[in-house]
C-alpha atoms as a PDB file:
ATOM      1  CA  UNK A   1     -76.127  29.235  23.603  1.00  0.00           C
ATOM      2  CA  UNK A   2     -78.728  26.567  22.850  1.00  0.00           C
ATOM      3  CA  UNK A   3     -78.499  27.423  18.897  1.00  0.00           C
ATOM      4  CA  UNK A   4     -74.379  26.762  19.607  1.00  0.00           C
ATOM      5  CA  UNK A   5     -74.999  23.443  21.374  1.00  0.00           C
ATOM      6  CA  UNK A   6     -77.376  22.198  18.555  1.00  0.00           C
ATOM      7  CA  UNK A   7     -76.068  23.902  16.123  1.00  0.00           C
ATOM      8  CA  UNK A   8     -72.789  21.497  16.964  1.00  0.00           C
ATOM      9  CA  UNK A   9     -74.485  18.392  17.726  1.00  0.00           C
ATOM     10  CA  UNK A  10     -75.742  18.449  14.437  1.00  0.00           C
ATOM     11  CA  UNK A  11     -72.781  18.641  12.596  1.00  0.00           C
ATOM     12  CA  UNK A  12     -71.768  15.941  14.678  1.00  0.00           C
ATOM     13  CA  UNK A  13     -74.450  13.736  14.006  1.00  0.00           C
ATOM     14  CA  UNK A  14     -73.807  14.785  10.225  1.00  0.00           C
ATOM     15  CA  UNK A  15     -69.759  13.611  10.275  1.00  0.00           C
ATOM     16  CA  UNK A  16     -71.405  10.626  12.500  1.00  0.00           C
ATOM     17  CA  UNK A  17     -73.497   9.708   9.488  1.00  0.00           C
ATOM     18  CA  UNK A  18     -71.174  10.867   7.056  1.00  0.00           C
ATOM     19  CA  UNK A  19     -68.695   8.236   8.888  1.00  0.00           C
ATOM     20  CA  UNK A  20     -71.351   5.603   8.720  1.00  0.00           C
ATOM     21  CA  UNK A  21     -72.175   5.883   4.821  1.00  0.00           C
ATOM     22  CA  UNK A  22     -68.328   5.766   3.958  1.00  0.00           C
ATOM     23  CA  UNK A  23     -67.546   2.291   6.147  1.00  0.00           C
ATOM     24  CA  UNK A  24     -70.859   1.131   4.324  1.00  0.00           C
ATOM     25  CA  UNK A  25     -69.490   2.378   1.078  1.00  0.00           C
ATOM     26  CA  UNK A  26     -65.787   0.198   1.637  1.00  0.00           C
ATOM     27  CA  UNK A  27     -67.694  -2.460   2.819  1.00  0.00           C
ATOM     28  CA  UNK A  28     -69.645  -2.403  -0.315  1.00  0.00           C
ATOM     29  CA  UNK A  29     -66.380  -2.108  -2.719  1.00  0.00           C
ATOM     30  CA  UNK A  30     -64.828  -4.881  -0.853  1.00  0.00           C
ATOM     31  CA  UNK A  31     -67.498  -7.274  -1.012  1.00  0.00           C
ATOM     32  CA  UNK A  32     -68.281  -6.414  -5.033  1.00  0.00           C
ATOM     33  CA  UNK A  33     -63.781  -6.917  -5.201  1.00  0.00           C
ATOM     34  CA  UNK A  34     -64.376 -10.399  -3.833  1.00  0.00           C
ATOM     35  CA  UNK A  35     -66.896 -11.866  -5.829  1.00  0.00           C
ATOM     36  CA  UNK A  36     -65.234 -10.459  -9.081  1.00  0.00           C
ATOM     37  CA  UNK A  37     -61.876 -11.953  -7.560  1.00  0.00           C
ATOM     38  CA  UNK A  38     -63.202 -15.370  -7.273  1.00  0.00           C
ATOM     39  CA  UNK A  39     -64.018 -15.427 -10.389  1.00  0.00           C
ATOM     40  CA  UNK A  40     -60.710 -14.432 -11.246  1.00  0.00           C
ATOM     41  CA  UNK A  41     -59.001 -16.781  -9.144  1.00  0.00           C
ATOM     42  CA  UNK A  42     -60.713 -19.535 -11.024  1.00  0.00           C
ATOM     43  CA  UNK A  43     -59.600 -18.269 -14.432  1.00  0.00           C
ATOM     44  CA  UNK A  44     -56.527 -18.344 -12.797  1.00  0.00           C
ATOM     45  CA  UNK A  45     -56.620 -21.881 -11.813  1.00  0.00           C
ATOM     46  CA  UNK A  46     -57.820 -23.290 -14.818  1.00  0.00           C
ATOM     47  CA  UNK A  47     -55.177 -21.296 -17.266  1.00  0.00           C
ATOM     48  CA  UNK A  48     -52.459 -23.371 -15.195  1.00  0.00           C
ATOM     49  CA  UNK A  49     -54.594 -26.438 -15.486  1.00  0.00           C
ATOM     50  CA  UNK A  50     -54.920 -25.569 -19.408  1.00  0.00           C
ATOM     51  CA  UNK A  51     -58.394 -26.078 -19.777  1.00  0.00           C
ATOM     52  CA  UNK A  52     -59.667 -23.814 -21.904  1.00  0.00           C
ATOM     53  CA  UNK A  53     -63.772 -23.835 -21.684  1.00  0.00           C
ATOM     54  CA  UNK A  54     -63.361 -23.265 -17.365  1.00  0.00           C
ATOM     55  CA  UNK A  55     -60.651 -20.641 -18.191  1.00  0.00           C
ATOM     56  CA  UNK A  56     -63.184 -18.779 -21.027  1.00  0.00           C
ATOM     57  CA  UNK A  57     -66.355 -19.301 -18.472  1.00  0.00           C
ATOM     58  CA  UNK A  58     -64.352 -17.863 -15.355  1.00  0.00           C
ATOM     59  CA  UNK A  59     -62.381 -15.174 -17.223  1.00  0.00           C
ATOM     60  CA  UNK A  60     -65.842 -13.832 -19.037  1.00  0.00           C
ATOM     61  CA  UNK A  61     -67.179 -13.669 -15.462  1.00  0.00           C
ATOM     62  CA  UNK A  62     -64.646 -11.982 -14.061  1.00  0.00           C
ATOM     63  CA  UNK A  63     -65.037  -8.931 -17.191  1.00  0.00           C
ATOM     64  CA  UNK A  64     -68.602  -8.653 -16.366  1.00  0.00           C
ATOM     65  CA  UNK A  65     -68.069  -8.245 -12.584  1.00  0.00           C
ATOM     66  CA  UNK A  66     -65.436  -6.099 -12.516  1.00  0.00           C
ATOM     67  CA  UNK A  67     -66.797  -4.119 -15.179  1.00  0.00           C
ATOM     68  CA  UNK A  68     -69.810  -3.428 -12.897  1.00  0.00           C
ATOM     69  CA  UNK A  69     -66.713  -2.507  -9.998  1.00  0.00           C
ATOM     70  CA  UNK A  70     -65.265  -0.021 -12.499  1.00  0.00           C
ATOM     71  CA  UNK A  71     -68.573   1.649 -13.287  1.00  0.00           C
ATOM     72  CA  UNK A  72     -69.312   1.947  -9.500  1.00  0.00           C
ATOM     73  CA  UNK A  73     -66.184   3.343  -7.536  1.00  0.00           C
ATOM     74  CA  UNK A  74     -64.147   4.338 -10.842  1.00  0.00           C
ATOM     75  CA  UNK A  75     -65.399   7.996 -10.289  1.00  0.00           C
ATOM     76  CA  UNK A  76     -66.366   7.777  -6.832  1.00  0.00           C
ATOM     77  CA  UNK A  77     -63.525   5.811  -4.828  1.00  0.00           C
ATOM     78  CA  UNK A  78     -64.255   4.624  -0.964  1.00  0.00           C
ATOM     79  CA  UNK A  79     -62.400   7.390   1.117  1.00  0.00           C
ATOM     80  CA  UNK A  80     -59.482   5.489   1.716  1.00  0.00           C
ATOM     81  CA  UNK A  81     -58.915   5.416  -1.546  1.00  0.00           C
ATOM     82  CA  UNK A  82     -60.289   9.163  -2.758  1.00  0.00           C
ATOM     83  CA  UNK A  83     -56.344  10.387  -2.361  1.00  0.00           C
ATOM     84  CA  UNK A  84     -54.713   8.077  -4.864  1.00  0.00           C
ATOM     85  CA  UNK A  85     -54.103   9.328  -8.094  1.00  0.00           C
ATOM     86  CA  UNK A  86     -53.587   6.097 -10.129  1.00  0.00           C
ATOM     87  CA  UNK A  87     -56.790   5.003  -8.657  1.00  0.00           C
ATOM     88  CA  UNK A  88     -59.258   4.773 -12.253  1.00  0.00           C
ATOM     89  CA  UNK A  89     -56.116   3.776 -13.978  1.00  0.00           C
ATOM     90  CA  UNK A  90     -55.728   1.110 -12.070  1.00  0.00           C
ATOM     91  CA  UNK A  91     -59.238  -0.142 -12.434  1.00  0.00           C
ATOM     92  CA  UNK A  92     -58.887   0.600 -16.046  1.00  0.00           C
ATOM     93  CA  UNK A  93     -55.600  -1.274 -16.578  1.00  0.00           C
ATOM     94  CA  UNK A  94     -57.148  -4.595 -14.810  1.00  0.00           C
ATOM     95  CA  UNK A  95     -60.288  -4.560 -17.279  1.00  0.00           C
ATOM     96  CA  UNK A  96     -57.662  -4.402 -19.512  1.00  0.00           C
ATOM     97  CA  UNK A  97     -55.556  -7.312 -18.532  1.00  0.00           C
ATOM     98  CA  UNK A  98     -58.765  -9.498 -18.708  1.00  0.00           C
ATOM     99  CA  UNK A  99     -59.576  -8.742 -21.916  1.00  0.00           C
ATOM    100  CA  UNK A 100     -56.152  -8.888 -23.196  1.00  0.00           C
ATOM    101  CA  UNK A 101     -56.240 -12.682 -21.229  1.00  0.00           C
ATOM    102  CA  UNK A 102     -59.734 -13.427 -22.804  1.00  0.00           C
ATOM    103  CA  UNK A 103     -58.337 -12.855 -26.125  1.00  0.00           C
ATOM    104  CA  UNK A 104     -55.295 -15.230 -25.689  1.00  0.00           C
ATOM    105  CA  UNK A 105     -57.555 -17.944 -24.405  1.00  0.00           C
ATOM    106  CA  UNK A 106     -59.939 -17.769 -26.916  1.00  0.00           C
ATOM    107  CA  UNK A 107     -56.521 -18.572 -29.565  1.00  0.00           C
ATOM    108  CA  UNK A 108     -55.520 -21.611 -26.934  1.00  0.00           C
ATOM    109  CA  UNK A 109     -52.630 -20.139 -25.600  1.00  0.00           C
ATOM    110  CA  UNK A 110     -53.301 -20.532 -22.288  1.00  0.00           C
ATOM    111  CA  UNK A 111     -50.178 -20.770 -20.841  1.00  0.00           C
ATOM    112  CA  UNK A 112     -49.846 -17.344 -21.862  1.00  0.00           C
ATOM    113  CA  UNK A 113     -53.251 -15.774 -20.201  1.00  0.00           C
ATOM    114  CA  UNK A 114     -52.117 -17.155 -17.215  1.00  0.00           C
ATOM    115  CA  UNK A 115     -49.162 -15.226 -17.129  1.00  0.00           C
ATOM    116  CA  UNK A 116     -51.459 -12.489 -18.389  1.00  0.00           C
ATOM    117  CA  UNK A 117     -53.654 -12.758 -15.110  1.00  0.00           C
ATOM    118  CA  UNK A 118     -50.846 -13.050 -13.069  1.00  0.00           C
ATOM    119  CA  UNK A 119     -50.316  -9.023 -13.267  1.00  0.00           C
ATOM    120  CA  UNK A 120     -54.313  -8.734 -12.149  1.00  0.00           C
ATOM    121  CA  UNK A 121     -53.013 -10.065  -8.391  1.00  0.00           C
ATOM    122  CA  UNK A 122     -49.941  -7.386  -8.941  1.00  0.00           C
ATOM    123  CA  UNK A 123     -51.966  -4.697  -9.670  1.00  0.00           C
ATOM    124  CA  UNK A 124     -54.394  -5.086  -6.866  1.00  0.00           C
ATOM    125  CA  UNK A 125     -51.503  -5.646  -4.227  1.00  0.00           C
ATOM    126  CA  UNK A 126     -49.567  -2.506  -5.433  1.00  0.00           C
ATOM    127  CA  UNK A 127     -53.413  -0.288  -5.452  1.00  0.00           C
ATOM    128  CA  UNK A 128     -53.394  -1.669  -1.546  1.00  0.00           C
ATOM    129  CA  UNK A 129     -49.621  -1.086  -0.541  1.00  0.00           C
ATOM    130  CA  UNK A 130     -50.334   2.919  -1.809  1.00  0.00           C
ATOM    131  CA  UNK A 131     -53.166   3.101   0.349  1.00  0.00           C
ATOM    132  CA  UNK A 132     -52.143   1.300   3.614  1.00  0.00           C
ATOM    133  CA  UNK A 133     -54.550  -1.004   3.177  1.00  0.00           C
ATOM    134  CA  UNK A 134     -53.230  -4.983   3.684  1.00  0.00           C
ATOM    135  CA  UNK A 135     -56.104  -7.732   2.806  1.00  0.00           C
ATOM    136  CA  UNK A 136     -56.025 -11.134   3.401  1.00  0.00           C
ATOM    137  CA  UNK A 137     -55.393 -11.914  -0.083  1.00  0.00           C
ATOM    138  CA  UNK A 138     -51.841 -10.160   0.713  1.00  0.00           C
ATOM    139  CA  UNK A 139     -50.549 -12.408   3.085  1.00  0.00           C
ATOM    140  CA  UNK A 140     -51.800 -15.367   0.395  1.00  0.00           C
ATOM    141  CA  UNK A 141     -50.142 -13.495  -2.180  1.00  0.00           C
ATOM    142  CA  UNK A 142     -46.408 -13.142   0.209  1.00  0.00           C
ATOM    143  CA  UNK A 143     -46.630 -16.766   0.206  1.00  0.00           C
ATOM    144  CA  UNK A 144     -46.636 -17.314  -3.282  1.00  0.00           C
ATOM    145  CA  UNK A 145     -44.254 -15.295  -4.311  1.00  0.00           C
ATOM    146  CA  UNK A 146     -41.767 -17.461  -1.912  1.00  0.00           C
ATOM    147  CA  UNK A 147     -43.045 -20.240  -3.164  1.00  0.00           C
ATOM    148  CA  UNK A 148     -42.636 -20.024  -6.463  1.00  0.00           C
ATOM    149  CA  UNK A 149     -39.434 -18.777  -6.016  1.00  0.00           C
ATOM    150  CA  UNK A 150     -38.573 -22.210  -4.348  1.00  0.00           C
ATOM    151  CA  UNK A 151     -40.159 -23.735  -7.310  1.00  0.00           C
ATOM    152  CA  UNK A 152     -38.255 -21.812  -9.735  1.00  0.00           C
ATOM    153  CA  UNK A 153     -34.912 -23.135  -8.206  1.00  0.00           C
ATOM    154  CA  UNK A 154     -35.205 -26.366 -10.506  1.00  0.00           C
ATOM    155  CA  UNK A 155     -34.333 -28.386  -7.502  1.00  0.00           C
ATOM    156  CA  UNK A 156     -33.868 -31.774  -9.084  1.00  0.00           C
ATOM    157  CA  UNK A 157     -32.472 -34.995  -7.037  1.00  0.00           C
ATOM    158  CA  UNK A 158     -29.459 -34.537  -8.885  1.00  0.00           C
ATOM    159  CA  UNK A 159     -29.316 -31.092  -7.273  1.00  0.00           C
ATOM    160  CA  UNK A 160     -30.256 -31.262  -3.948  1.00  0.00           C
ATOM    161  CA  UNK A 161     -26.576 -30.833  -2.595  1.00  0.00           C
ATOM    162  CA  UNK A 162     -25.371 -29.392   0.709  1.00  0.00           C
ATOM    163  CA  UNK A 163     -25.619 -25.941  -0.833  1.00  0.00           C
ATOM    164  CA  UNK A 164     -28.927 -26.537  -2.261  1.00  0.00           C
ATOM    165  CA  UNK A 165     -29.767 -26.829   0.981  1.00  0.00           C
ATOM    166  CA  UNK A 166     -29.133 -24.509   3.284  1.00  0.00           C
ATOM    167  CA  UNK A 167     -30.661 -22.379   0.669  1.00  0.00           C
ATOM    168  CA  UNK A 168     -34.266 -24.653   0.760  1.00  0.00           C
ATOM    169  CA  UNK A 169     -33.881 -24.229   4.899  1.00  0.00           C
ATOM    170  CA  UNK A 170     -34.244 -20.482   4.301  1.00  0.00           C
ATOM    171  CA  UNK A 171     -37.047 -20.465   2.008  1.00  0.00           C
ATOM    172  CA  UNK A 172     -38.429 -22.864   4.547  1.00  0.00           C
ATOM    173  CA  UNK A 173     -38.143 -20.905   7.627  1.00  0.00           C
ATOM    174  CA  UNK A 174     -39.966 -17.623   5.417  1.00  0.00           C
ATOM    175  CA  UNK A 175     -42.836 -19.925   4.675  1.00  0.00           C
ATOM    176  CA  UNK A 176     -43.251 -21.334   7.816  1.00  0.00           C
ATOM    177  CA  UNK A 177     -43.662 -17.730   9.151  1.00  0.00           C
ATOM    178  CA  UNK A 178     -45.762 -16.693   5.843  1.00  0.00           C
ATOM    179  CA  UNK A 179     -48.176 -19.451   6.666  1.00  0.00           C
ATOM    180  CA  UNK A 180     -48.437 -18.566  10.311  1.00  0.00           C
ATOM    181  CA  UNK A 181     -49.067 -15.043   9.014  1.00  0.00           C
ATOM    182  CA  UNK A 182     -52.050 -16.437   6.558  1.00  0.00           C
ATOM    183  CA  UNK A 183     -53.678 -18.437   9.953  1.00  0.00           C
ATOM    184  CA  UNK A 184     -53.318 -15.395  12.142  1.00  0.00           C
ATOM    185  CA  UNK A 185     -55.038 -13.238   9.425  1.00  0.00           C
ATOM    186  CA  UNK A 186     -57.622 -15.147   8.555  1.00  0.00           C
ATOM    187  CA  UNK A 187     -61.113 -13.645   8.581  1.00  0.00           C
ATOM    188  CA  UNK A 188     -63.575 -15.133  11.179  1.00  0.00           C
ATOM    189  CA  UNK A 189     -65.780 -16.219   8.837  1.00  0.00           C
ATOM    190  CA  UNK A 190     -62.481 -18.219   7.110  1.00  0.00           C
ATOM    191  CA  UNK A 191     -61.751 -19.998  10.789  1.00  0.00           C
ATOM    192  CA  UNK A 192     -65.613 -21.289  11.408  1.00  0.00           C
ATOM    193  CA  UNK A 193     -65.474 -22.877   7.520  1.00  0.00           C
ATOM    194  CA  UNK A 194     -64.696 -26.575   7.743  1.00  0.00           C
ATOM    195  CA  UNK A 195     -63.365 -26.295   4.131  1.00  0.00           C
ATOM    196  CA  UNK A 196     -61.069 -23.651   4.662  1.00  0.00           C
ATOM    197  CA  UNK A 197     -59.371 -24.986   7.824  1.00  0.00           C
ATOM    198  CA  UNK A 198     -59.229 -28.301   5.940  1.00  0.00           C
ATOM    199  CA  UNK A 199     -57.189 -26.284   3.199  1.00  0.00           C
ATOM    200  CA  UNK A 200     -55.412 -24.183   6.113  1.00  0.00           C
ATOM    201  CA  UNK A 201     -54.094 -27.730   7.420  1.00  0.00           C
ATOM    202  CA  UNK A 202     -53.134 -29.062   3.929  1.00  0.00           C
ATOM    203  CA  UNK A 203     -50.610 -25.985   3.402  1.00  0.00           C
ATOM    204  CA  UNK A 204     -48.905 -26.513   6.999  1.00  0.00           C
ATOM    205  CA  UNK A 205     -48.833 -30.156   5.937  1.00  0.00           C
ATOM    206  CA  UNK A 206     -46.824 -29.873   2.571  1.00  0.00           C
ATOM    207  CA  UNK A 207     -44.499 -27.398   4.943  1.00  0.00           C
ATOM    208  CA  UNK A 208     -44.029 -30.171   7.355  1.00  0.00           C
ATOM    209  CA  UNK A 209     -43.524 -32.731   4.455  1.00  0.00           C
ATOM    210  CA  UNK A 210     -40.572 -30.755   3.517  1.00  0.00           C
ATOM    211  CA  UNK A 211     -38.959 -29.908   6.556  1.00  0.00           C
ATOM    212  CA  UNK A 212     -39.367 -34.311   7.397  1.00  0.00           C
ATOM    213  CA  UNK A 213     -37.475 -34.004   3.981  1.00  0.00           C
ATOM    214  CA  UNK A 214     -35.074 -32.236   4.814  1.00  0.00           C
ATOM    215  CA  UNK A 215     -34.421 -33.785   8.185  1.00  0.00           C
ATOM    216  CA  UNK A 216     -34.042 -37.223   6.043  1.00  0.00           C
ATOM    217  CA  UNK A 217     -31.473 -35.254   3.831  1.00  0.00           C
ATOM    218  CA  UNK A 218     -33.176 -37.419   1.283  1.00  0.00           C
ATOM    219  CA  UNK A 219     -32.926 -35.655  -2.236  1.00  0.00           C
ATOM    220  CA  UNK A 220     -35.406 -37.413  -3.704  1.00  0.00           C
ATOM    221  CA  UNK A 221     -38.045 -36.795  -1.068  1.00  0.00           C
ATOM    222  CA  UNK A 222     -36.690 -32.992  -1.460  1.00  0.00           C
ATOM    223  CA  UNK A 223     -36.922 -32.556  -4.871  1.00  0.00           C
ATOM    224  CA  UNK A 224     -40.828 -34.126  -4.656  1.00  0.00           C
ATOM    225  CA  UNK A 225     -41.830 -32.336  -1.341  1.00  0.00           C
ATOM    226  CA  UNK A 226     -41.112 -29.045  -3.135  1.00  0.00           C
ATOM    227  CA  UNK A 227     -43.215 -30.300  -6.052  1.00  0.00           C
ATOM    228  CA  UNK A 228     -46.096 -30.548  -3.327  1.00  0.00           C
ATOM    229  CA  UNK A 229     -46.404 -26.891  -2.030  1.00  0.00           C
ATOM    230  CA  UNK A 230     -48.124 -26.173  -4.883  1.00  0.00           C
ATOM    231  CA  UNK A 231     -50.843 -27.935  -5.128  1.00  0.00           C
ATOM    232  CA  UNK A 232     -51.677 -27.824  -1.553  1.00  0.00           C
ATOM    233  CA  UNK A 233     -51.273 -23.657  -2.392  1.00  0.00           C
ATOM    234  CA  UNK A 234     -53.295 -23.565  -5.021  1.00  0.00           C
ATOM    235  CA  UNK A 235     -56.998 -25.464  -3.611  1.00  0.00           C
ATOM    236  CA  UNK A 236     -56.779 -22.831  -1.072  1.00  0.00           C
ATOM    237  CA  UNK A 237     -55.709 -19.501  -3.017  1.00  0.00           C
ATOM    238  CA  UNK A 238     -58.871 -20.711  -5.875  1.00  0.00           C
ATOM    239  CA  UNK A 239     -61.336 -21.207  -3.061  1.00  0.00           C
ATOM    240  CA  UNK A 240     -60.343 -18.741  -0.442  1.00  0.00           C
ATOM    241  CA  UNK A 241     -57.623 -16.427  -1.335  1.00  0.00           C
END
């Protein structure tokens, strides 16, 4: 009886530590994913700014760190991740993109390794949504996808008619909620950082500049509080998202 009784508390001491080791091991791959993907957001940032020494310096960086990410977990994924069969392609495929990104920057087209990068943030997203895993860099991610959308509407003065919008209202109302969604899932750490609630208040203020827009039915102020959302987007995806 005694054997029985310690022959079971030991195996579950050993799932107990087993437990322990793979919550250390995510932990580990999510911090190593961060610091290679602020270094990629950077690249990211100065592609669209065109500036092609920041875009080399942060792009390079991001190779070398998540080259050391692929070497780590490409044969040995966390557990949530250990079922997923795309897994080291995945990892593979964003080394990939980099390189294929560093190349284009290094012949000034810029433009086009930002597009390049863009699929980096897809790939990641899509490696998450297989696993049931959301990160805070998904709800930042929602939000620009909207966004850009809005941006892609080519809402001029000239075209900022009744039609026009109803149809801004409703982009509106998504990234009011898609905002409230990136507050409410903000990591602690995120909330006690003066510079990220700073940012935090800067996207909910380019929101409210559009809706006082809108309220004004004043194309022009429209057409340029659109403009807006990006910027105030961007300093917080390159520094926090």
């Amino acid at each position: 009886m005694k054997k029985s009784v310690l022959l079971a508390f030991c195996l579950f001491l050993g799932s107990v530590v087993c437990s322990g080791a793979g919550e250390n091991r995510l932990q580990q791959f999510n911090s190593d994913v961060d610091k290679a993907y602020a270094a990629y957001r950077k690249a990211l940032f100065q592609t669209n700014k065109k500036d092609a020494g920041k875009s080399e310096m942060a792009n390079d960086m991001f190779i070398k760190l998540w080259g050391s990410v692929n070497e780590t977990y490409s044969s040995q994924p966390p557990e949530v991740f250990s079922s997923d069969p795309e897994w080291a392609g995945t990892l593979a495929s964003i080394d990939e993109i980099a390189r294929k990104s560093s190349e284009q920057i290094r012949d000034g087209q810029l433009a086009e390794a930002h597009e390049t990068l863009e699929a980096i943030r897809d790939e990641l997203s899509e490696l998450r949504k297989r696993n049931s895993v959301v990160a805070f860099s998904d709800h930042i991610n929602s939000y620009h996808e909207v966004m850009e959308a809005l941006l892609e509407g080519g809402y001029t003065p000239d075209k900022v008619n009744d039609s026009a919008v109803v149809e801004i209202r409703g982009q509106l109302a998504v990234l009011h909620y898609l905002a409230a969604e990136i507050k409410e899932n903000a990591p602690a750490t995120y909330r006690e950082d003066e510079a990220y609630t700073s940012l935090q208040t800067g996207l909910f203020a380019s929101l409210d500049g559009l809706t006082q827009a809108l309220e004004a039915n004043d194309p022009q102020a429209i057409s340029k509080a659109i403009n807006m959302l990006k910027p105030a987007y961007a300093k917080l995806f390159v520094n926090f998202g």
